[in-house]
Protein backbone atom coordinates (compact mmCIF):
# COMPACT_ATOMS: atom_id res chain seq x y z
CA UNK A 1 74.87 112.22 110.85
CA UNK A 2 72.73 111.17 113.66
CA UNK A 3 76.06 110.57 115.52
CA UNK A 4 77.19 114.00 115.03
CA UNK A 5 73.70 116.01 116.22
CA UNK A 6 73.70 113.76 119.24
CA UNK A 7 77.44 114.84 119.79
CA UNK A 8 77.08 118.48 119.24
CA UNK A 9 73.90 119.20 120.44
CA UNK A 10 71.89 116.09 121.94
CA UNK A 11 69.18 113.39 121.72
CA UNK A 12 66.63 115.34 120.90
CA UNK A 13 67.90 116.88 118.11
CA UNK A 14 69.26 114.09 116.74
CA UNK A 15 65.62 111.91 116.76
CA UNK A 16 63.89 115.03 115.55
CA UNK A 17 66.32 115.17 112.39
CA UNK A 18 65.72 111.16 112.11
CA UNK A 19 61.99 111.50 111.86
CA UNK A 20 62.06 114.68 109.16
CA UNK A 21 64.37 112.81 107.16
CA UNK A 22 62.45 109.66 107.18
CA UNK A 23 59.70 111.55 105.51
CA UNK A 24 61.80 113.02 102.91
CA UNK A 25 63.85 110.06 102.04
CA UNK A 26 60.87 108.12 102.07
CA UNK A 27 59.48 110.78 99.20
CA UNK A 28 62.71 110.40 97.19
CA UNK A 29 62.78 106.30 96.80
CA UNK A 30 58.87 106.75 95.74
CA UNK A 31 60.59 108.78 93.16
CA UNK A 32 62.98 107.18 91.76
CA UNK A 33 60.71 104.44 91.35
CA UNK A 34 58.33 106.15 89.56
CA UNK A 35 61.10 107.33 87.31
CA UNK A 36 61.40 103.50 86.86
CA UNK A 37 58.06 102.78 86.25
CA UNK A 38 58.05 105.32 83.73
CA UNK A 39 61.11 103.63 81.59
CA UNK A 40 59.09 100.29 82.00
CA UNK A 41 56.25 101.95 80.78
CA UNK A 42 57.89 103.24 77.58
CA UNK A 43 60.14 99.81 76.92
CA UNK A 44 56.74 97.52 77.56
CA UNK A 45 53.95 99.42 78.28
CA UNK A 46 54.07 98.00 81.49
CA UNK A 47 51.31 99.76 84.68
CA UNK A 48 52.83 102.45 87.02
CA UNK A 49 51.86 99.91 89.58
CA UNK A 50 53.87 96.54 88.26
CA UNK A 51 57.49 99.67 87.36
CA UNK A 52 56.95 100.74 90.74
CA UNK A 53 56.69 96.69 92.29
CA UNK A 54 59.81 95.41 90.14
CA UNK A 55 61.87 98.58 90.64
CA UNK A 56 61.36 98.18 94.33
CA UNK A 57 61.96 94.40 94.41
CA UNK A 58 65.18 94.99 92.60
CA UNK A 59 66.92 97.81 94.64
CA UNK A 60 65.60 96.25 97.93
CA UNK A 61 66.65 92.95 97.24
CA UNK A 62 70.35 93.24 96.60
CA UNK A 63 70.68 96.41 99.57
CA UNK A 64 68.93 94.23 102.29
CA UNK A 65 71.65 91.29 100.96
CA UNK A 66 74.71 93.38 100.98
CA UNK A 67 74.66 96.57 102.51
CA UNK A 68 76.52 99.28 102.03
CA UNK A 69 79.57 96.79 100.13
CA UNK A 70 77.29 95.63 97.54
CA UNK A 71 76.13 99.24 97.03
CA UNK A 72 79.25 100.56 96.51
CA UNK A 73 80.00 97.69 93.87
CA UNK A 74 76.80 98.06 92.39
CA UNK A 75 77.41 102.02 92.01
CA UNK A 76 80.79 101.22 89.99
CA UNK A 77 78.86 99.38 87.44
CA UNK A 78 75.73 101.74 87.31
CA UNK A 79 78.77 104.56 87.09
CA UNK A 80 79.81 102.75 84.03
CA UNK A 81 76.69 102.28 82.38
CA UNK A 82 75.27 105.96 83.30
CA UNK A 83 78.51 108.10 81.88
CA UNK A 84 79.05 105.06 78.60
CA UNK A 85 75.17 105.37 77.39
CA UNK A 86 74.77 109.11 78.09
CA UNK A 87 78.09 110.09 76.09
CA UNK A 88 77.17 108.41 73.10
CA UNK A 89 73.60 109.37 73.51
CA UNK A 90 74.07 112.90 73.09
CA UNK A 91 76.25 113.06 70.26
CA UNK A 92 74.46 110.76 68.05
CA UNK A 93 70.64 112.41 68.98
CA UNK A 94 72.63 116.03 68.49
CA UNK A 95 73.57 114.82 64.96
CA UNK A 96 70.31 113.50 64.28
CA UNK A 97 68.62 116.24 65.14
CA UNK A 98 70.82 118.40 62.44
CA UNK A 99 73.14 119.48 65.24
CA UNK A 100 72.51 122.48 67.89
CA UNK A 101 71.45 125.02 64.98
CA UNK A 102 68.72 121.72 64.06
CA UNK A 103 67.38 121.84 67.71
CA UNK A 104 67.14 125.29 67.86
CA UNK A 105 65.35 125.96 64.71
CA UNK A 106 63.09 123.47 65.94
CA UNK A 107 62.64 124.49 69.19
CA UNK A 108 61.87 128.56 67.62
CA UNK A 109 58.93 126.94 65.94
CA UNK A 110 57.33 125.77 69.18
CA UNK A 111 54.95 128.34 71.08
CA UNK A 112 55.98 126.79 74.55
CA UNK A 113 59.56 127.88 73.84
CA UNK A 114 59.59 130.27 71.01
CA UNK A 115 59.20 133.34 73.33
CA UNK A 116 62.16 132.62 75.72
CA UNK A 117 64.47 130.56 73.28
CA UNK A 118 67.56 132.91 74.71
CA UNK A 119 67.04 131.67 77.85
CA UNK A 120 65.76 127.84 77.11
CA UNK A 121 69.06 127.08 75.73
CA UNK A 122 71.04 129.52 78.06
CA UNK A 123 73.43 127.84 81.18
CA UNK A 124 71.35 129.96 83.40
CA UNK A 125 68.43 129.78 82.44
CA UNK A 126 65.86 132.52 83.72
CA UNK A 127 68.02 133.29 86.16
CA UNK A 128 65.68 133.89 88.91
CA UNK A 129 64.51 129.52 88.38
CA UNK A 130 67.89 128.60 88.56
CA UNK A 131 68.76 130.67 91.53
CA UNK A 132 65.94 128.42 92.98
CA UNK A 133 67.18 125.60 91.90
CA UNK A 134 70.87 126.49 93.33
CA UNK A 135 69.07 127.01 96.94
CA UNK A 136 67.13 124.00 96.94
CA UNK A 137 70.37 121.08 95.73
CA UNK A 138 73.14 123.10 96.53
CA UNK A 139 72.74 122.54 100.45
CA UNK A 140 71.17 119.27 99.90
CA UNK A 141 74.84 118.23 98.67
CA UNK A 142 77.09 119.68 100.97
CA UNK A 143 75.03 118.18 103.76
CA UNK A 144 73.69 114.72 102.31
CA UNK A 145 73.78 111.91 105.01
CA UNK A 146 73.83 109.65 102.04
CA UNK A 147 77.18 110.74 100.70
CA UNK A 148 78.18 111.21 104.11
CA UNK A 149 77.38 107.43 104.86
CA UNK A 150 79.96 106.26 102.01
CA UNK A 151 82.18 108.87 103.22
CA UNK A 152 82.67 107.37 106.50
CA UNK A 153 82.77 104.14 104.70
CA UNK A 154 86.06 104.84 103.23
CA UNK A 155 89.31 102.60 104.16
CA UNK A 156 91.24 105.13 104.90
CA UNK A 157 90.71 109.24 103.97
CA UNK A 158 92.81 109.19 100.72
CA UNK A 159 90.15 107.01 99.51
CA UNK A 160 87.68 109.21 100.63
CA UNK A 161 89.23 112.41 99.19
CA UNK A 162 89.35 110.39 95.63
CA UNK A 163 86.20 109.09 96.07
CA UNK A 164 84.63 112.37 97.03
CA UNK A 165 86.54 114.13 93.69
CA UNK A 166 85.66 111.04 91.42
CA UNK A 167 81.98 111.06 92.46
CA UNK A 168 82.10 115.13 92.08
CA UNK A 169 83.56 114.94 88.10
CA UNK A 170 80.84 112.40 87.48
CA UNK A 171 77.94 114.56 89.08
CA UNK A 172 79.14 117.43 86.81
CA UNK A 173 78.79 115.30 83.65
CA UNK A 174 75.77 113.90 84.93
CA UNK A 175 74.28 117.46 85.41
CA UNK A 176 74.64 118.33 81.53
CA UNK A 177 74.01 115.32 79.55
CA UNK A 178 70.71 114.39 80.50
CA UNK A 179 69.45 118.29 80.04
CA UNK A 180 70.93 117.87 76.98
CA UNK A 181 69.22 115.00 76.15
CA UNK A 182 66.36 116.47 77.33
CA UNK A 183 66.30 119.46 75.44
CA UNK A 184 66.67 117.62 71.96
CA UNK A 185 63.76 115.16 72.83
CA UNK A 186 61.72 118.52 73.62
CA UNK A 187 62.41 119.93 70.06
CA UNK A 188 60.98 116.52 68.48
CA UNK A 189 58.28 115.88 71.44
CA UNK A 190 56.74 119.09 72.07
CA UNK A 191 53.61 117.92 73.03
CA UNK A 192 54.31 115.12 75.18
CA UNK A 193 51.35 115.10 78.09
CA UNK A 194 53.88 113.51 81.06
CA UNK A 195 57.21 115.08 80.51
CA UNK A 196 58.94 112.47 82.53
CA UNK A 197 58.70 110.18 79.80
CA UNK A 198 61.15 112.52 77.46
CA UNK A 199 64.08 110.72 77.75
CA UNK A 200 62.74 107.18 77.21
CA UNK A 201 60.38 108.17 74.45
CA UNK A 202 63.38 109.99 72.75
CA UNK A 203 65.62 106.48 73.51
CA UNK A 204 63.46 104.18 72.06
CA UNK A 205 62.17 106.40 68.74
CA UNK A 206 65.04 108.41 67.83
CA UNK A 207 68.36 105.98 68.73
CA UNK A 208 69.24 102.99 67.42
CA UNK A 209 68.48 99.55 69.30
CA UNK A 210 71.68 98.82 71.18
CA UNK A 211 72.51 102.95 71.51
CA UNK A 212 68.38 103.51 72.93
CA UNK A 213 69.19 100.46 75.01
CA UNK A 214 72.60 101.21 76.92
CA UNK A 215 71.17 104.73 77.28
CA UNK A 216 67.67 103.27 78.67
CA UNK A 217 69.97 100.80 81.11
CA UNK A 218 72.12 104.31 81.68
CA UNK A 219 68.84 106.15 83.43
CA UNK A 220 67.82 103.01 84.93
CA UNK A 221 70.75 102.70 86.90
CA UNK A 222 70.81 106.17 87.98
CA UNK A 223 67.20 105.58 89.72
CA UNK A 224 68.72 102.38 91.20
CA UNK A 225 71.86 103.94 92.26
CA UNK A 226 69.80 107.07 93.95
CA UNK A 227 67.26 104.57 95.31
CA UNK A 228 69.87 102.15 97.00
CA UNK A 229 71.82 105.40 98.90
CA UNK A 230 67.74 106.51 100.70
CA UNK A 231 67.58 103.12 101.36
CA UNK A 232 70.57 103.29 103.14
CA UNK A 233 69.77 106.58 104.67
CA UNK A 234 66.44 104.84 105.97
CA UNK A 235 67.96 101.75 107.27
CA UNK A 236 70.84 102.88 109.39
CA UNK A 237 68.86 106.32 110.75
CA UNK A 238 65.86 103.78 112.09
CA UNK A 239 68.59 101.10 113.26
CA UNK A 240 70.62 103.85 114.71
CA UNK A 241 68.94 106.63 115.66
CA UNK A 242 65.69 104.91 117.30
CA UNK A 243 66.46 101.34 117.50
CA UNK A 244 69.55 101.55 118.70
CA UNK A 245 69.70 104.85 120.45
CA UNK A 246 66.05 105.24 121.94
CA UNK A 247 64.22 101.14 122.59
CA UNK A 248 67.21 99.13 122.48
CA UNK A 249 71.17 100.66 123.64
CA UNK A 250 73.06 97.47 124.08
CA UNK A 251 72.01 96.27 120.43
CA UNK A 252 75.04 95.19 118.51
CA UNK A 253 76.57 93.14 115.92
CA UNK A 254 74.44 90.61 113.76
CA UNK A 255 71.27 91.85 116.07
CA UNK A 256 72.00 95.38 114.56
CA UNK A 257 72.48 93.99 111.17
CA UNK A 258 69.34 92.05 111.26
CA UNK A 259 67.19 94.84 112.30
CA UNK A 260 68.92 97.15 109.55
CA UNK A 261 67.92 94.74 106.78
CA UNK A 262 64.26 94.21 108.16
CA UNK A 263 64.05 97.94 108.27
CA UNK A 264 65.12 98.55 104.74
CA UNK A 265 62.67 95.91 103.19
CA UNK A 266 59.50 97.65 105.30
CA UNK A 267 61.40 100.89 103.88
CA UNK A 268 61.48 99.40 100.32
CA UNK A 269 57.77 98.26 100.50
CA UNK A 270 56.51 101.63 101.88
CA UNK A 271 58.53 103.30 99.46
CA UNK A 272 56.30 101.64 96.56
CA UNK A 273 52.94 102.38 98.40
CA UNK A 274 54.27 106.15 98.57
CA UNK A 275 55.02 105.60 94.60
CA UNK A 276 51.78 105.14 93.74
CA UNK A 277 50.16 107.67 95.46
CA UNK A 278 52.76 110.34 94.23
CA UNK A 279 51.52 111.81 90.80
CA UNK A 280 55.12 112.84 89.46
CA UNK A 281 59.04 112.84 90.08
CA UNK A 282 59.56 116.13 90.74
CA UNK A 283 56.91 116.37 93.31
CA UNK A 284 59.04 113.80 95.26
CA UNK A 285 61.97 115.32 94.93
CA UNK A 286 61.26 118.62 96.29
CA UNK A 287 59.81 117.00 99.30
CA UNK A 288 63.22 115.05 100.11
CA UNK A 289 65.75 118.56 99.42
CA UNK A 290 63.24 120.70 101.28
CA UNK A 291 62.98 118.70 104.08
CA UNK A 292 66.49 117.54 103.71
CA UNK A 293 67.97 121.12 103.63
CA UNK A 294 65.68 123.11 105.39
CA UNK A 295 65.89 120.86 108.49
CA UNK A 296 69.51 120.29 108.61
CA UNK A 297 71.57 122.94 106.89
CA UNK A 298 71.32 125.34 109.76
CA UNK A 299 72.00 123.34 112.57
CA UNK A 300 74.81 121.61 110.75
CA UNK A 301 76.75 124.55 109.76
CA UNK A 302 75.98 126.56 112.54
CA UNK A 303 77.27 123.77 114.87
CA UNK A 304 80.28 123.05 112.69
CA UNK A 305 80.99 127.13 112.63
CA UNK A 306 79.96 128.66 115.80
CA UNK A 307 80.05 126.92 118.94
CA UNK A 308 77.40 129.12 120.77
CA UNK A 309 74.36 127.34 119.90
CA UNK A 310 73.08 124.88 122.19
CA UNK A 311 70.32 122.41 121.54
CA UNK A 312 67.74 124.47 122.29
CA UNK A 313 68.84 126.95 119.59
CA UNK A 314 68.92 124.24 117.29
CA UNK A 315 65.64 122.48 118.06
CA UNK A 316 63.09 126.21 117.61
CA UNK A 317 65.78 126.64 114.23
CA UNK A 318 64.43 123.46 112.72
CA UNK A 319 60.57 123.50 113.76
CA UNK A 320 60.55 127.54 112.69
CA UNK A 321 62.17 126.25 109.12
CA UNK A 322 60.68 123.89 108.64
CA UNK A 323 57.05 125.02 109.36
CA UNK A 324 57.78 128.26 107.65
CA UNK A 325 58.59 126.46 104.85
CA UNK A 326 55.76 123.92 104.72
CA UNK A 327 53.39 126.19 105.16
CA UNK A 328 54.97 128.73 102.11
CA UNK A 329 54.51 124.77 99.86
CA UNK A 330 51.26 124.42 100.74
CA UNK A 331 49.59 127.70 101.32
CA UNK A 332 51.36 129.90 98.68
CA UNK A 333 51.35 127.37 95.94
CA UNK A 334 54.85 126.62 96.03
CA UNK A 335 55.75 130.01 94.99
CA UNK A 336 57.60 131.52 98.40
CA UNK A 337 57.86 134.86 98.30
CA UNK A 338 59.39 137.58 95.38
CA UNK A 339 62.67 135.97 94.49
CA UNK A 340 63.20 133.59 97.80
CA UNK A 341 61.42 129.68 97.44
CA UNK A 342 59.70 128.21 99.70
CA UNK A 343 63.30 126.45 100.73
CA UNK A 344 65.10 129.80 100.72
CA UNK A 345 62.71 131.39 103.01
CA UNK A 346 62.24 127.92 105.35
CA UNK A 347 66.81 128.32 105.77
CA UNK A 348 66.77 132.05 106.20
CA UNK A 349 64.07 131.48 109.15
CA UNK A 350 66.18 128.85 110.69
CA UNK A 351 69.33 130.89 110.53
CA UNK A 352 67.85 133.87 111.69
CA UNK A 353 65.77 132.00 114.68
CA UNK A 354 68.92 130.29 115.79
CA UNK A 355 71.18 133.00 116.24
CA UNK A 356 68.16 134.84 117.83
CA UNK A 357 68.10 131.84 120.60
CA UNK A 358 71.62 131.37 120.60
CA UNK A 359 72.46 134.99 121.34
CA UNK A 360 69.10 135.45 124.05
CA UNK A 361 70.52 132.35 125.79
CA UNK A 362 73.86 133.99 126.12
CA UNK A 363 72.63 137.08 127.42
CA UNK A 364 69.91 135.31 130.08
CA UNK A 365 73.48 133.36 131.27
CA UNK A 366 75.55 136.58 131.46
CA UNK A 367 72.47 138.55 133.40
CA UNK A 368 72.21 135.23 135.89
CA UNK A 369 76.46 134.99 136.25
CA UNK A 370 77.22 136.20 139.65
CA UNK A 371 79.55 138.74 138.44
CA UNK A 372 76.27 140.57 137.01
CA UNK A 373 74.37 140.59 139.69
């Protein structure tokens, strides 16, 4: 990615993209090793602070080994595990729960629920949430240097085109049985004070043994698989982007590959400090997408699209988005403004401040061109 922004714009694009996604990707490990944590904490009543230490050991120990080829062989298993527990999870917890008519009975008789049942249990939703929701990941997908790391990391690009589709199917299944799952652990745990501990509450009480634990090792290895792609991201924007492409140019080889493993064990460490410190999951995820799609959607697929914008263009886009943006999180309570998020607003800033720049550069050239004067 940082290749690319150099390419189409320059430097200074590229290291200001480096440093905003640090931050965010930084946000999303501490995540997904609270999300750890909070599985330990269910299974063995273990501390936030020991989930957050052993998750962190784990994931950083066999990245900073392997790289990128023991990721992607990790990731086949974790596949495995993820799409086996959470398709016989759901069935079996459905049934227990006397089927989708059970659940919803139960869920009618709750006063959290009970007044928007229709839309609880609807695709959409709200509408207006999801539409939020849709602006937030959507982006984050099409433009994720994770998934554009493995990408590039294909033999050949029939094995990327299968290994984009393959990785697409299991997303989609991914994206309905957990909601699934947690929608029946809401109708039995209405109450539940931290809400990130649904699924493993509902694994361990409501499954049997082996079922509660392939489908606790199934969300386990989605935070591992999610942690070891940031750590990725972390590793080879810091050895690339700044290492290599600001203090040191002629690095290469094994010195490259030394400083990328050094760089993702300070990552994985920091990444635990940030855990702590973070109260929740979701707060850590929507600093990574908003970061990670207010910051680079625009300059991405405005430089992909429309050749016109220079660097300067891009680099006001990305300080106007993402300060718009920031300040719509922090000073409006998260809640943006009418229908548009904080995200929404922090991408429709950049795109209008970029073609603003881009089409005021164009006319300053044309009014300097000799022909005009």
């Amino acid at each position: 990615m940082g290749d690319y922004l150099e390419y189409r714009y320059d430097r200074r694009v590229r290291r200001l993209i480096a440093g905003i996604l640090w931050l965010g990707a930084l946000a999303i490990l501490a995540g997904q090793l609270i999300a750890i944590a909070w599985i330990l904490d269910v299974v063995a009543q273990a501390p936030k602070w020991l989930g957050c230490f052993l998750g962190g050991l784990v994931v950083t120990g066999y990245f900073s080994f392997g790289g990128l080829v023991s990721t992607a062989r990790v990731n086949v298993v974790q596949l495995t595990v993820k799409l086996a527990g959470f398709l016989f999870a759901v069935p079996f917890a459905l049934h227990r729960a006397g089927g989708w008519e059970g659940v919803t009975s139960q869920l009618a008789t709750q006063s959290s629920v009970a007044g928007g049942l229709v839309h609880y249990v609807s695709v959409t939703g709200s509408g207006i949430e999801v539409f939020g929701y849709l602006v937030l990941l959507v982006p984050s997908f099409l433009i994720s240097p994770g998934i554009l790391h493995k990408v590039y990391g294909a033999k050949d690009p029939r094995v990327a085109r299968n290994g984009v589709l393959l990785n697409a199917l299991g997303l989609l299944l991914f994206a309905i049985l957990p909601p699934m799952l947690g929608v029946i652990a809401h109708s039995y745990y209405p109450e539940l004070q931290n809400r990130e501990l649904a699924l493993p509450t509902l694994m361990v009480h409501q499954l049997p043994f082996w079922l509660g634990a392939l489908a606790l090792a199934a969300v386990f290895s989605a935070e591992l698989s999610a942690a070891d792609a940031v750590l990725a991201m972390l590793s080879t924007s810091f050895a690339r982007d700044w290492v290599q492409g600001y203090w040191r140019p002629g690095l290469e080889g094994e010195e490259l590959l030394r400083v990328t493993r050094t760089v993702s064990m300070a990552a994985g460490m920091l990444g635990v400090f940030l855990a702590l410190w973070l109260p929740n999951v979701v707060s850590a995820l929507q600093i990574f997408y908003g970061l990670l799609t207010v910051a680079l959607f625009v300059p991405l697929v405005f430089g992909l699209y429309w050749k016109r914008p220079k660097s300067h263009a891009a680099l006001v886009a990305i300080i106007a988005g993402v300060t718009s943006a920031s300040c719509l999180q922090a000073f409006g309570s998260g809640a943006g403004l009418d229908l548009l998020s904080p995200v929404a607003c922090g991408i429709l800033v950049a795109a209008v401040t970029m073609t603003f720049v881009a089409l005021w550069q164009r006319e300053n050239r044309v009014m300097d061109s000799p022909l005009a004067r």
